[in-house]
N, C-alpha and C. Protein backbone atom coordinates (compact mmCIF):
# COMPACT_ATOMS: atom_id res chain seq x y z
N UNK A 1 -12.22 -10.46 15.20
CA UNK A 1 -11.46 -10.08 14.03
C UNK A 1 -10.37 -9.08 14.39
N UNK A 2 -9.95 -9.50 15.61
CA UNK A 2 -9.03 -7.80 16.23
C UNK A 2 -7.37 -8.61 15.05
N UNK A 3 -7.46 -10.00 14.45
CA UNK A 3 -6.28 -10.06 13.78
C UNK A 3 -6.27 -9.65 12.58
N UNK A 4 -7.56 -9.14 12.25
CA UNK A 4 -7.54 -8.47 10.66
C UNK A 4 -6.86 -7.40 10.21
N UNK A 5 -5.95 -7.51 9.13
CA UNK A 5 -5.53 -5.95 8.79
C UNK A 5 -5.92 -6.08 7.31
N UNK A 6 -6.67 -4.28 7.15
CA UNK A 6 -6.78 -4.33 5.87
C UNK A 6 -5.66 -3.21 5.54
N UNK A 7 -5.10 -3.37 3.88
CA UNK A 7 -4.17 -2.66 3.49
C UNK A 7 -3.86 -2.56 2.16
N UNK A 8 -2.94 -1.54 1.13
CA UNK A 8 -2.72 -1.74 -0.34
C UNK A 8 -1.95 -2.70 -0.61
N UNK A 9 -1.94 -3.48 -1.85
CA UNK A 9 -1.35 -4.29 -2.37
C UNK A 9 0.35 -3.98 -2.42
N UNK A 10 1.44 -4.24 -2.26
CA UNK A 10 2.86 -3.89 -2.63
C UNK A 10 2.83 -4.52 -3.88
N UNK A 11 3.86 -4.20 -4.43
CA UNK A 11 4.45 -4.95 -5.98
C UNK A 11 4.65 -6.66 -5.77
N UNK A 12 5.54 -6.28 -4.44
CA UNK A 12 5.72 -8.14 -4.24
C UNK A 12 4.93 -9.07 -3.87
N UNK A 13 3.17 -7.97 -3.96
CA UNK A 13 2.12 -9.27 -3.36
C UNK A 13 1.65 -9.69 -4.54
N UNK A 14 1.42 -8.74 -5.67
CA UNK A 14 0.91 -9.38 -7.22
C UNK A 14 0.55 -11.20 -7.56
N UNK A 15 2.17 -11.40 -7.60
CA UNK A 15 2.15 -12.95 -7.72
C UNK A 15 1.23 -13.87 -6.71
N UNK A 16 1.55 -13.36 -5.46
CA UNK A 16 0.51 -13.81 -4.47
C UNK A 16 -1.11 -13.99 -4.81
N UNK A 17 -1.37 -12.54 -5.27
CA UNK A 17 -2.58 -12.37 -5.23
C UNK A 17 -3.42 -13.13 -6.77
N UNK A 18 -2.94 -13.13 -8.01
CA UNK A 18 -3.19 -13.82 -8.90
C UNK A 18 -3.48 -15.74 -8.14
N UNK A 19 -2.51 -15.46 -7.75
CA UNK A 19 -2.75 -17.93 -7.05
C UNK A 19 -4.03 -17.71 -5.83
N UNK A 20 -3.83 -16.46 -5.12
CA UNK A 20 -5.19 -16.21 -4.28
C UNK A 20 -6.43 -16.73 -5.33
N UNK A 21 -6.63 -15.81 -6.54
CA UNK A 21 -7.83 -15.84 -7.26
C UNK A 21 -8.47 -16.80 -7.46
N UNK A 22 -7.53 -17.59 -8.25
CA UNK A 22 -7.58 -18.75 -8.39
C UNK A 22 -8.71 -19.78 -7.65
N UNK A 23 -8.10 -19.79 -6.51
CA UNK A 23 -9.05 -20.70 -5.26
C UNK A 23 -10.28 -20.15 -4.60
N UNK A 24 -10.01 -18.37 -4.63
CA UNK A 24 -10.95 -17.79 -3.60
C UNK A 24 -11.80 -17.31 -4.56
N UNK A 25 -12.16 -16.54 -6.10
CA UNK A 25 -12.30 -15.64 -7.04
C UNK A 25 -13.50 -16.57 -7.72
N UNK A 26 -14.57 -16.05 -7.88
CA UNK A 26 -15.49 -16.76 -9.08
C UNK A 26 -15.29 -16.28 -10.28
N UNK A 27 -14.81 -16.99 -11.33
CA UNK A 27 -14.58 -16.69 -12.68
C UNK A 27 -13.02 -15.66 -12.54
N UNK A 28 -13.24 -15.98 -14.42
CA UNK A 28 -11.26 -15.20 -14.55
C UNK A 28 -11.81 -13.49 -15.28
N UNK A 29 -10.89 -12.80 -15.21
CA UNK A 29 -10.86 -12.22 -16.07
C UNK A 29 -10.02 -11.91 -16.88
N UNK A 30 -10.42 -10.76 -18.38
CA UNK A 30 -8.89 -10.80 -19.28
C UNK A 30 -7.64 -10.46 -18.38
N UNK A 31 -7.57 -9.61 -17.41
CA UNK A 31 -6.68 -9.01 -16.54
C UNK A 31 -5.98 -9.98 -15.71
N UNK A 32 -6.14 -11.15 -15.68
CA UNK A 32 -5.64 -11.93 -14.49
C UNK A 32 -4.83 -12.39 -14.75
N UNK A 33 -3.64 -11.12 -14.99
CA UNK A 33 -2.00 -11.64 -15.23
C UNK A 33 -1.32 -11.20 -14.48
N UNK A 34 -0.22 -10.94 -14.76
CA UNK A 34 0.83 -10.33 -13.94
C UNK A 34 1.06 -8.89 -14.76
N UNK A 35 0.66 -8.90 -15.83
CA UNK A 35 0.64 -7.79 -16.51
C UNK A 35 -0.68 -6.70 -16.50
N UNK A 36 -1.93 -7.56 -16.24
CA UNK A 36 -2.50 -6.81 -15.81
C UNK A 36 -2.80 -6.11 -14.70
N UNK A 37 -2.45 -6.92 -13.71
CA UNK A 37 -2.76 -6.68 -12.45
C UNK A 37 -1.39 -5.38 -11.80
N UNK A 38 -0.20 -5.18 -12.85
CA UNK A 38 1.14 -4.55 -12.92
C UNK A 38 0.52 -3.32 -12.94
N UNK A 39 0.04 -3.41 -13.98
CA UNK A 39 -0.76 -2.03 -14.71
C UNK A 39 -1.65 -1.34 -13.59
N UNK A 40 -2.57 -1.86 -13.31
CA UNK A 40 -3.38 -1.85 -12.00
C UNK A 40 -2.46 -1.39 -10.61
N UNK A 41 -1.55 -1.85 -10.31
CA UNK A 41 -0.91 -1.36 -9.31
C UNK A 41 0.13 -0.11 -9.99
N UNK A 42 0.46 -0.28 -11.05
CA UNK A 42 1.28 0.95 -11.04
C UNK A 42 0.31 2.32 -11.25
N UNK A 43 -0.67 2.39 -12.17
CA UNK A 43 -1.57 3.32 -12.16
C UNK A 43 -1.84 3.91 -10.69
N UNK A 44 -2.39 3.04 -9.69
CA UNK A 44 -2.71 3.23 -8.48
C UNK A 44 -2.37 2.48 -7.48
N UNK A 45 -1.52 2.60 -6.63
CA UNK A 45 -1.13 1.56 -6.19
C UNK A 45 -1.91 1.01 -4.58
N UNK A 46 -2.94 2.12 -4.32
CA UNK A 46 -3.85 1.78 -3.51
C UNK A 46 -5.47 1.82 -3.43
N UNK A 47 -5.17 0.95 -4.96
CA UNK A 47 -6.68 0.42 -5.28
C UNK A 47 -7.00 -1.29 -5.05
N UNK A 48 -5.97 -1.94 -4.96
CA UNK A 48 -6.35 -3.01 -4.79
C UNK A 48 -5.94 -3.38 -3.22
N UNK A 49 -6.71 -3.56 -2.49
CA UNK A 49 -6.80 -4.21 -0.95
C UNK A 49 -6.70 -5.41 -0.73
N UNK A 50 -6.07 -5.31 0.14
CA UNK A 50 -5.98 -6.72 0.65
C UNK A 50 -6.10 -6.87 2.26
N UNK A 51 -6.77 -8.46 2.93
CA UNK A 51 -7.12 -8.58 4.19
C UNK A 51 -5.76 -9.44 4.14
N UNK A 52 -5.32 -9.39 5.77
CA UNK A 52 -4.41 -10.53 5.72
C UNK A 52 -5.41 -10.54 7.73
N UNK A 53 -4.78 -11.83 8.07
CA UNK A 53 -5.04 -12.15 9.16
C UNK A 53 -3.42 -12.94 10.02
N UNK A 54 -3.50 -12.32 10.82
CA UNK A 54 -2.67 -13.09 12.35
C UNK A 54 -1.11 -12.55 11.39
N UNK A 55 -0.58 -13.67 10.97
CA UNK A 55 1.12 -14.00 10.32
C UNK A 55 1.02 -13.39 9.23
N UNK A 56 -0.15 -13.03 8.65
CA UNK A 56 0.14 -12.12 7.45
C UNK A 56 -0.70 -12.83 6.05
N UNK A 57 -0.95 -14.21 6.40
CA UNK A 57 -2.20 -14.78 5.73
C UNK A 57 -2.71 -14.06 4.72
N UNK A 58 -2.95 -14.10 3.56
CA UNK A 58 -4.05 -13.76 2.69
C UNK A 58 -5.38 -13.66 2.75
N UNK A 59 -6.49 -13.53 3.42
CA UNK A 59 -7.42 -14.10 3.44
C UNK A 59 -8.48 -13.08 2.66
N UNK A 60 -8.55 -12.08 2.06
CA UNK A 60 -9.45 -11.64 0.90
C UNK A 60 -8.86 -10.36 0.36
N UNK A 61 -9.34 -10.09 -1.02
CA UNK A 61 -9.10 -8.99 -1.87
C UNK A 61 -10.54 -8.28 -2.53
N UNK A 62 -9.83 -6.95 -2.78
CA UNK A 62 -11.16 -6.28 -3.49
C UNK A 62 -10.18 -4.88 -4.51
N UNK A 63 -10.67 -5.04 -5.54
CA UNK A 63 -10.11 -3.59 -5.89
C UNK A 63 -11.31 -2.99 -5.91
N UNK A 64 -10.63 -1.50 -5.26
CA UNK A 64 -11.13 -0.54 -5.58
C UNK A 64 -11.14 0.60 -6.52
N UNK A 65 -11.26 0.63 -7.31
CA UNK A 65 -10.67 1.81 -8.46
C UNK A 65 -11.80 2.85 -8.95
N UNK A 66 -10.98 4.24 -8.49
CA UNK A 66 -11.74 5.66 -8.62
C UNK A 66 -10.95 6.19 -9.92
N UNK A 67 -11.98 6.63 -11.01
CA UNK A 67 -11.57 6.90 -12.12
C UNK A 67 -11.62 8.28 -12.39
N UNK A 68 -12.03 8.97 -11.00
CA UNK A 68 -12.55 10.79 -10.87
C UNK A 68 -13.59 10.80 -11.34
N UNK A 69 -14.40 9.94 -11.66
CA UNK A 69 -15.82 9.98 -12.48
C UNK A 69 -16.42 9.15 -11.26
N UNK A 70 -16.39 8.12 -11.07
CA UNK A 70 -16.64 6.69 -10.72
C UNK A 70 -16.23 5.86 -9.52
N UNK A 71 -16.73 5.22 -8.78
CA UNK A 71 -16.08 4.18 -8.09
C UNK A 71 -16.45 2.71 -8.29
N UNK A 72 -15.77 1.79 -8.56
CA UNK A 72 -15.94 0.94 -9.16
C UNK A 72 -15.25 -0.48 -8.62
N UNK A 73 -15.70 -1.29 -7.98
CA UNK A 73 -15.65 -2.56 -7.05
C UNK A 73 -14.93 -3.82 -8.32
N UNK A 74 -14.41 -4.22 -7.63
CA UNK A 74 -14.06 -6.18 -8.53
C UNK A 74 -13.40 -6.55 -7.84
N UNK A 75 -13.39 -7.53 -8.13
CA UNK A 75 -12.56 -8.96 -7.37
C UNK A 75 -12.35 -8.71 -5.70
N UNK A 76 -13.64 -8.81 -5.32
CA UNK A 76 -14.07 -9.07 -3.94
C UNK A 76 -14.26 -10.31 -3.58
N UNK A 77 -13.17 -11.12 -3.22
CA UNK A 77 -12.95 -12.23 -3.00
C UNK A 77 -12.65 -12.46 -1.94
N UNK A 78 -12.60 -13.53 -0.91
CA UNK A 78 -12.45 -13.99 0.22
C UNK A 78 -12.21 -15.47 0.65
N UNK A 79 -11.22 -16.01 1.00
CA UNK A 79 -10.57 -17.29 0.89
C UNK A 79 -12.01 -18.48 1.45
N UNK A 80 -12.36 -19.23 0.69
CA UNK A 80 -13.15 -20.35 1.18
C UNK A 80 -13.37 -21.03 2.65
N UNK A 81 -12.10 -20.90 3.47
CA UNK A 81 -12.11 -21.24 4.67
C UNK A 81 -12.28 -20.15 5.47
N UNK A 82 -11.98 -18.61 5.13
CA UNK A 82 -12.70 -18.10 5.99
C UNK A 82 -14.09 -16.88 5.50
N UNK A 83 -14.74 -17.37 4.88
CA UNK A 83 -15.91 -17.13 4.70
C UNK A 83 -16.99 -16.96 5.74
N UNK A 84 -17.42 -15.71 5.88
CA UNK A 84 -19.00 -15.46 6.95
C UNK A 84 -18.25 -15.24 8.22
N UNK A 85 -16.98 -14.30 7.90
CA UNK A 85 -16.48 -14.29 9.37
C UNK A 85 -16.26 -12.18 9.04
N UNK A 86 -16.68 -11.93 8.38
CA UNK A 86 -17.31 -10.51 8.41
C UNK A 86 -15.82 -9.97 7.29
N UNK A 87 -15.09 -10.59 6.93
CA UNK A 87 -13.73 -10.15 5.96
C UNK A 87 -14.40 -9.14 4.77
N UNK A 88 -15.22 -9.98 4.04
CA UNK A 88 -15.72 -9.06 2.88
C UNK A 88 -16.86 -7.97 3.15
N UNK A 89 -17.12 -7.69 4.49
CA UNK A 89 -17.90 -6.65 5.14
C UNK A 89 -16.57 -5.71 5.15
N UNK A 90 -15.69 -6.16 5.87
CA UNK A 90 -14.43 -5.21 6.21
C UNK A 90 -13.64 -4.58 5.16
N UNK A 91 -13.60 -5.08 3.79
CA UNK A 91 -12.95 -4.77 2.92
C UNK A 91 -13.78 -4.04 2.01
N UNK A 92 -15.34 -4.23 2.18
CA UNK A 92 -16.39 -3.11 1.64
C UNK A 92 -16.17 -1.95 2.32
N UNK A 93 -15.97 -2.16 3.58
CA UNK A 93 -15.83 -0.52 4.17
C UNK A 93 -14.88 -0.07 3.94
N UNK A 94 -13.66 -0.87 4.03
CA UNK A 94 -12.39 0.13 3.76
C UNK A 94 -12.14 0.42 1.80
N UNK A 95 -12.75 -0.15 0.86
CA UNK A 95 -12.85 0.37 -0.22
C UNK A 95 -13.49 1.71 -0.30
N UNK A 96 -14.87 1.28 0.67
CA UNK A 96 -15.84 2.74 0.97
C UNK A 96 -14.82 4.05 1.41
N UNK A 97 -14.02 3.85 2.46
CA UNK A 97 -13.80 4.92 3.03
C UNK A 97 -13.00 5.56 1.81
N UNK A 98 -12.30 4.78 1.19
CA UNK A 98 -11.03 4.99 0.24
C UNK A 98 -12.18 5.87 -0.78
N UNK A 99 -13.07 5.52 -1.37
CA UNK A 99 -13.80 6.47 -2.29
C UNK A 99 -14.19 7.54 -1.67
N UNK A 100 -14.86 7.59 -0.16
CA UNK A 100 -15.54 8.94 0.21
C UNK A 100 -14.05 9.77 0.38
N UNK A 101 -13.18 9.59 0.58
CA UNK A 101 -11.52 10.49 0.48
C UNK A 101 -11.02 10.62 -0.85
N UNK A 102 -11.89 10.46 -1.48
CA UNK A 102 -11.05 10.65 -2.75
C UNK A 102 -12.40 11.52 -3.44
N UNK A 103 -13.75 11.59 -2.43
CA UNK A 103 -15.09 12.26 -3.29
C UNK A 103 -16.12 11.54 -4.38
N UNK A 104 -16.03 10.04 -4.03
CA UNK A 104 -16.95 9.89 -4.65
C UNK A 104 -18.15 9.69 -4.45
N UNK A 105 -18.99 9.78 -5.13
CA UNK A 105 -20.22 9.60 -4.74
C UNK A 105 -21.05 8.34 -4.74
N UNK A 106 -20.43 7.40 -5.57
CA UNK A 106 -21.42 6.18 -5.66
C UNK A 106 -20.86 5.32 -6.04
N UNK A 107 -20.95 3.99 -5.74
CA UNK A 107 -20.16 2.81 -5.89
C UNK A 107 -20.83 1.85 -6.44
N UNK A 108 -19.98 1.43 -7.57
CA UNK A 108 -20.92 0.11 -8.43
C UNK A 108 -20.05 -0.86 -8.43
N UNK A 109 -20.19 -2.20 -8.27
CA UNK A 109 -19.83 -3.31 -8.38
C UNK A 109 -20.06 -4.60 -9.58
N UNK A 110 -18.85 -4.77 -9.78
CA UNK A 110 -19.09 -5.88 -11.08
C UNK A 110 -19.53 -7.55 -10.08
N UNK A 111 -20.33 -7.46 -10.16
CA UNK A 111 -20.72 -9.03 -9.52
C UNK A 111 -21.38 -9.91 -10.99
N UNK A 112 -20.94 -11.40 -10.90
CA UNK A 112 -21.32 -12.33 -11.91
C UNK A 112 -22.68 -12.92 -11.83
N UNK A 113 -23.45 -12.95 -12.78
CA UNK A 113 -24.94 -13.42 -12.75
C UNK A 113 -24.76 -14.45 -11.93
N UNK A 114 -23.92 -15.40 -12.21
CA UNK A 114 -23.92 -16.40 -11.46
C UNK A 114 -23.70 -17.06 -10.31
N UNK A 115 -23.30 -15.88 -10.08
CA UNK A 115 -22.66 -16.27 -8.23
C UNK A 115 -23.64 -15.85 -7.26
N UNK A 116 -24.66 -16.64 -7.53
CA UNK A 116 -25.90 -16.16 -5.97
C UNK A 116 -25.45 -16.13 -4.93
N UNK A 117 -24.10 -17.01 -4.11
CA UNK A 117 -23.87 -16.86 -3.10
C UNK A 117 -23.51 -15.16 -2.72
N UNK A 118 -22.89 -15.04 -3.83
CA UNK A 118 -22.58 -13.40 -3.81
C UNK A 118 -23.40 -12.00 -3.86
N UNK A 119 -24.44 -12.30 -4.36
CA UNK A 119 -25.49 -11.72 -4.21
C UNK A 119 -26.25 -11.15 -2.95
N UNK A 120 -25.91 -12.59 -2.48
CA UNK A 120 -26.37 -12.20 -0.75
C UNK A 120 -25.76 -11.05 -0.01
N UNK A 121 -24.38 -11.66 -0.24
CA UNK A 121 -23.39 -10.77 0.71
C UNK A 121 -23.26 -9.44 0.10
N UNK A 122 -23.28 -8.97 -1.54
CA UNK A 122 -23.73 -8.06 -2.00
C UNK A 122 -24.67 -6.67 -1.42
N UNK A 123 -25.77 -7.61 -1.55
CA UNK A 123 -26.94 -6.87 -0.94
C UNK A 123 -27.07 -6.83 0.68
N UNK A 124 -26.93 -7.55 1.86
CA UNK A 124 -26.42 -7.24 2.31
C UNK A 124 -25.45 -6.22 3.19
N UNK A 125 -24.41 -5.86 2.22
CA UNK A 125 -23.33 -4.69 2.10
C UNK A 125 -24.31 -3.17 1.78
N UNK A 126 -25.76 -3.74 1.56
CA UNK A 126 -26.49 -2.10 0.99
C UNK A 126 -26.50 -2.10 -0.85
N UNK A 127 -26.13 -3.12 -1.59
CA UNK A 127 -25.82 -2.79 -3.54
C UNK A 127 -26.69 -3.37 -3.95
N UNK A 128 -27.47 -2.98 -4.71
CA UNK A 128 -28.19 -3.80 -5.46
C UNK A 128 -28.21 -4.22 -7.31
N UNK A 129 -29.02 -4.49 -7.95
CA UNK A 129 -28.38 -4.56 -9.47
C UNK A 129 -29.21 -3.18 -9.82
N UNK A 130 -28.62 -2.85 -10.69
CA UNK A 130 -29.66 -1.45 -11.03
C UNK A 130 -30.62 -2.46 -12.61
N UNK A 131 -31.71 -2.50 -12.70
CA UNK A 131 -32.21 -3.48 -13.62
C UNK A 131 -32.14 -2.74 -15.05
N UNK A 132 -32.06 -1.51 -15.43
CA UNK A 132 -32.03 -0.61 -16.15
C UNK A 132 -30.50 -0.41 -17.12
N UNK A 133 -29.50 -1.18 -16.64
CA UNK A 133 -28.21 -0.81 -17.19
C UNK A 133 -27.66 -2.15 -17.51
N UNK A 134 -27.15 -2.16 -18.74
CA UNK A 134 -26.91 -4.13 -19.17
C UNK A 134 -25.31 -3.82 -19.48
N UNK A 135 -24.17 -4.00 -18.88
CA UNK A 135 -22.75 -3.88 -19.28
C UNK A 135 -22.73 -4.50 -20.61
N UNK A 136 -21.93 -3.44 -21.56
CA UNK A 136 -21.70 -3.38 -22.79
C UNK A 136 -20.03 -3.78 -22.85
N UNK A 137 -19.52 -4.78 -23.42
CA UNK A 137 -18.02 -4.55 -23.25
C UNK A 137 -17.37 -5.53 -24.76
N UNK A 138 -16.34 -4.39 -25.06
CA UNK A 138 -15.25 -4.99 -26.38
C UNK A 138 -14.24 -5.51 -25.58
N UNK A 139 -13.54 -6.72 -25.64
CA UNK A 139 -12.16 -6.89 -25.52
C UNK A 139 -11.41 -6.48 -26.52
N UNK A 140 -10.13 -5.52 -25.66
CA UNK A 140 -9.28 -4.92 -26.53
C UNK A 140 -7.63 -5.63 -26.90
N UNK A 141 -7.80 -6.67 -25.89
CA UNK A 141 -6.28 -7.21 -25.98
C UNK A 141 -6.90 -8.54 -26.58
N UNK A 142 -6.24 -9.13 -27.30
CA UNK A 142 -6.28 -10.82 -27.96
C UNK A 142 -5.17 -11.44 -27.80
């Protein structure tokens, strides 16, 4: 993996990274615009990571977003063809390092009931589900 680089998203990868989701991403969310994901980078503009490989390739994403309270994982995705080649190990750590520099203490991840494959690699990484806490959520945009 000496061609891996991990790094922050620029403005001009946005568009990129939305058609990434698409193929690599289990399930959508309300955010998966150009407007959301705008918002997301302008707030912080080095919360969302990205792997590229060799020429600059896409090959996985993860945001990371520290709220000074919180650290908080999504869209840990990794392109289908290169899967189990240690990318979403690499982009757990460098989200990690990005929270322990910024002081946080603990990292939770939005993972989908449904994605057992993800689960693995999840746990794995050291996360588990906490069985005690059931996400409560309003959508605020229609």
């Amino acid at each position: 993996m000496d061609d891996l680089h991990i790094g922050s998203a620029s403005a001009a990868d946005l568009d990129s990274v939305l058609d990434f989701w698409k193929s690599a991403a289990e399930g959508t969310s309300i955010s998966d615009d150009l407007a959301g994901i705008g918002r997301l980078h302008a707030r912080d503009p080095h919360a969302l990571l990205l792997a590229r490989r060799g020429g600059g390739a896409l090959v996985g994403t993860v945001i990371a977003g520290f709220d000074g309270w919180r650290c908080h994982l999504y869209r840990l995705a990794v392109h289908p063809g290169h899967r189990r080649q240690g990318i979403g190990t690499a982009l757990l750590a460098a989200a990690e390092e990005r929270f322990e520099a910024l002081g946080g203490r603990r990292a939770d991840a939005m993972v989908l009931d449904r994605n057992a494959r993800a689960h693995g690699a999840w746990r794995a990484a050291g996360y588990g589900p906490e069985e005690h806490w059931t996400r409560w959520v309003k959508p605020l945009a229609h």
